[in-house]
N, C-alpha and C. Protein backbone atom coordinates (compact mmCIF):
# COMPACT_ATOMS: atom_id res chain seq x y z
N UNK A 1 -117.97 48.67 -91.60
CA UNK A 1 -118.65 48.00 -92.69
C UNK A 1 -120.07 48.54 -92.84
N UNK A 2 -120.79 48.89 -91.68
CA UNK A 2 -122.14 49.35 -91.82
C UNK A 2 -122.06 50.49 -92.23
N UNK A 3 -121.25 51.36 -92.12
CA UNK A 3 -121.01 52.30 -92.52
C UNK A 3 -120.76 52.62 -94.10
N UNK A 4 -119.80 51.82 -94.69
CA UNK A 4 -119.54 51.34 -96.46
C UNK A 4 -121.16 51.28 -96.53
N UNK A 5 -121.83 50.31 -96.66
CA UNK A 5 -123.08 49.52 -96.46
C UNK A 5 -123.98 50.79 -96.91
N UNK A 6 -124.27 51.92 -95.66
CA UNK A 6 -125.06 53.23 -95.60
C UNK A 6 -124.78 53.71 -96.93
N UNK A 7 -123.32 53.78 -97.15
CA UNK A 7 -122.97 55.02 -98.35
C UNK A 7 -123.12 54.21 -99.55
N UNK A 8 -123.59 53.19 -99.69
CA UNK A 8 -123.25 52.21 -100.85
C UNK A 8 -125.41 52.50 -101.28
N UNK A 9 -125.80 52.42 -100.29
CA UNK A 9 -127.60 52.63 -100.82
C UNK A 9 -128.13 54.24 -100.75
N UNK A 10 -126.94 54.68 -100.50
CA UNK A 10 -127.43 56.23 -100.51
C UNK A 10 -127.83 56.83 -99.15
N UNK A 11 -127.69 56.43 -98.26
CA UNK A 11 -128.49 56.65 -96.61
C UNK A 11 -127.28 58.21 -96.40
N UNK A 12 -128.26 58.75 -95.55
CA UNK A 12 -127.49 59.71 -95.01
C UNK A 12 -126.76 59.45 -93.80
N UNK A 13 -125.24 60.06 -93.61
CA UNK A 13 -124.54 59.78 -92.45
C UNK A 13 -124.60 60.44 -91.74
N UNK A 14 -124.91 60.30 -89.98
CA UNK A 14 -124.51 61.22 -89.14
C UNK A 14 -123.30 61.74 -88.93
N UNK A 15 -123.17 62.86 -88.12
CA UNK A 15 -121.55 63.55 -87.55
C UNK A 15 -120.99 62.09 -86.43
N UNK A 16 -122.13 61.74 -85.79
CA UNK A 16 -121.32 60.73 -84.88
C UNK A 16 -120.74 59.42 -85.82
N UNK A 17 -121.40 59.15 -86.44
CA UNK A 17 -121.21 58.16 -87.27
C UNK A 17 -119.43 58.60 -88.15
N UNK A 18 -119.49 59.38 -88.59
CA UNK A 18 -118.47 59.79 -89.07
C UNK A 18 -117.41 60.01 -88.37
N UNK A 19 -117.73 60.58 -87.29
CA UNK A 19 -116.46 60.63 -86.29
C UNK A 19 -115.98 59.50 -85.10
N UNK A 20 -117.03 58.49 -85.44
CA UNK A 20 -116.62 57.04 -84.75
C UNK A 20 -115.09 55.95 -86.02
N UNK A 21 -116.16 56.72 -87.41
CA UNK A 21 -114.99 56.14 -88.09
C UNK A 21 -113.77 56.46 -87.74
N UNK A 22 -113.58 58.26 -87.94
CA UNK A 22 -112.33 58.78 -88.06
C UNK A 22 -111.13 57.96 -86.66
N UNK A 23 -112.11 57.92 -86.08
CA UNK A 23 -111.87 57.96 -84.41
C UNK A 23 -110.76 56.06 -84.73
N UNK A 24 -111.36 55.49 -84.95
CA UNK A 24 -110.98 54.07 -85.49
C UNK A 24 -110.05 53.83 -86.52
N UNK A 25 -110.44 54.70 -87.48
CA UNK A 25 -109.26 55.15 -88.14
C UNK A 25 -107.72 55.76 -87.44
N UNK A 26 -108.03 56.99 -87.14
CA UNK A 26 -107.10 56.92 -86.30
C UNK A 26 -105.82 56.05 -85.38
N UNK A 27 -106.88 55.61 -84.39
CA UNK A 27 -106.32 53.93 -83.43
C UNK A 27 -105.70 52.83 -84.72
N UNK A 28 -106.26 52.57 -85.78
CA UNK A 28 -105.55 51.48 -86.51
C UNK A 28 -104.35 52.27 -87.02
N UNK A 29 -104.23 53.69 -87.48
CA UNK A 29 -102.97 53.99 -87.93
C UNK A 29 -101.97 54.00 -86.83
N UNK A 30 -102.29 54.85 -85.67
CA UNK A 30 -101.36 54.43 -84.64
C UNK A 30 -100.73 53.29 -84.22
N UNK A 31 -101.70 52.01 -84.09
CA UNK A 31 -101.16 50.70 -84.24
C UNK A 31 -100.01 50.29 -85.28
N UNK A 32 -100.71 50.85 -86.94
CA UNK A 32 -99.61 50.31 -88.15
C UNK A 32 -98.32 50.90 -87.39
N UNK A 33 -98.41 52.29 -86.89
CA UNK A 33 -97.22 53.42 -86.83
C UNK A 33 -96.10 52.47 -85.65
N UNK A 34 -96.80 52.01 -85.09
CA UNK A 34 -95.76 51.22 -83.97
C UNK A 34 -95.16 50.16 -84.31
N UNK A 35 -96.43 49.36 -84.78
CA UNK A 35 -95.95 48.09 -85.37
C UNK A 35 -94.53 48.43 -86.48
N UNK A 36 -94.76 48.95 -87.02
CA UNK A 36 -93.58 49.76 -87.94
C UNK A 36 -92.37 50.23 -87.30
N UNK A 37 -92.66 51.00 -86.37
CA UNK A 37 -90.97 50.94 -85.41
C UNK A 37 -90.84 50.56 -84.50
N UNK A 38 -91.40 49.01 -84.69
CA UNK A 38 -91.48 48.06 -83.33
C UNK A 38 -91.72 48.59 -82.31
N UNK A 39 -92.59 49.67 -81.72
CA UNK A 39 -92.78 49.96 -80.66
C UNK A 39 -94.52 49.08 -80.26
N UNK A 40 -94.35 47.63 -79.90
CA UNK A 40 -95.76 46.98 -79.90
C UNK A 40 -95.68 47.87 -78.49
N UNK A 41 -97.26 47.99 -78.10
CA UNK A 41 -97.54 48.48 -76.89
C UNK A 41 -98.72 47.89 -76.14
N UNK A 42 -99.16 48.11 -75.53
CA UNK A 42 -100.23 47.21 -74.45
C UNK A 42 -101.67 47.68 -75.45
N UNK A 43 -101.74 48.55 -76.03
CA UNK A 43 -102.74 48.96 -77.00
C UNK A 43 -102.92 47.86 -78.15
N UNK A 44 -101.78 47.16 -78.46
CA UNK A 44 -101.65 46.15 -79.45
C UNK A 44 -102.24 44.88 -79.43
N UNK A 45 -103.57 44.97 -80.01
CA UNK A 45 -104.55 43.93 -79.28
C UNK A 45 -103.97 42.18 -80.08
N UNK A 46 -102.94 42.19 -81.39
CA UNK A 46 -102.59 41.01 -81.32
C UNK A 46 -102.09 40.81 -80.51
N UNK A 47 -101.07 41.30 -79.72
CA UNK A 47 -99.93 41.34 -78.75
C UNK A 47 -100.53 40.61 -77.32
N UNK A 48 -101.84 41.83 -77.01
CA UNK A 48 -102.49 41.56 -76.11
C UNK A 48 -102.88 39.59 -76.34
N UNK A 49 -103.12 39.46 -77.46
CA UNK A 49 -103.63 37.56 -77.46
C UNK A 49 -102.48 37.21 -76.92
N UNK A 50 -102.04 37.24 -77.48
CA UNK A 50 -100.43 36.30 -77.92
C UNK A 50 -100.06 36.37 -76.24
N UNK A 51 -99.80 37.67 -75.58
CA UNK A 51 -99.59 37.55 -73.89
C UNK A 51 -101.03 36.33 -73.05
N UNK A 52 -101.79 36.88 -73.58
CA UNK A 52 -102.84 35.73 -73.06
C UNK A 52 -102.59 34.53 -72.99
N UNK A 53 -102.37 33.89 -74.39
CA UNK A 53 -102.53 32.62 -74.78
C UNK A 53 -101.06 32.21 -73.95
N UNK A 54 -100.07 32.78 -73.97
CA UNK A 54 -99.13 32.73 -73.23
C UNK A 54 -99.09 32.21 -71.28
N UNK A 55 -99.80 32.83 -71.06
CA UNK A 55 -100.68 32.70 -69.90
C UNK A 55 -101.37 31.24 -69.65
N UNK A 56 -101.99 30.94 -70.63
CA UNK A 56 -103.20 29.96 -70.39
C UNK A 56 -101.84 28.20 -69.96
């Protein structure tokens, strides 16, 4: 969001900045990609609650 935010007033972006997105980007598509052929995995931070709350 801070990132939208930067590009929305004109600010210049860093390389790290940009590659923290991609980087996040990334991890959420991998997530959709599993969730999609049911492969949830320990990476799957709803999953991860849901085992928690399970727990409690």
């Amino acid at each position: 969001m801070e990132l939208i935010l930067k590009i929305s007033q004109g600010e210049k972006i860093s390389k790290e900045e940009i590659l923290a997105a991609s980087k996040i980007r990334d991890e959420l598509e991998t997530l959709a990609n599993e969730r999609k052929t049911e492969k949830f995995g320990e990476r799957d931070i709803d999953l991860k609650y849901l085992k928690k709350l399970q727990k409690l």
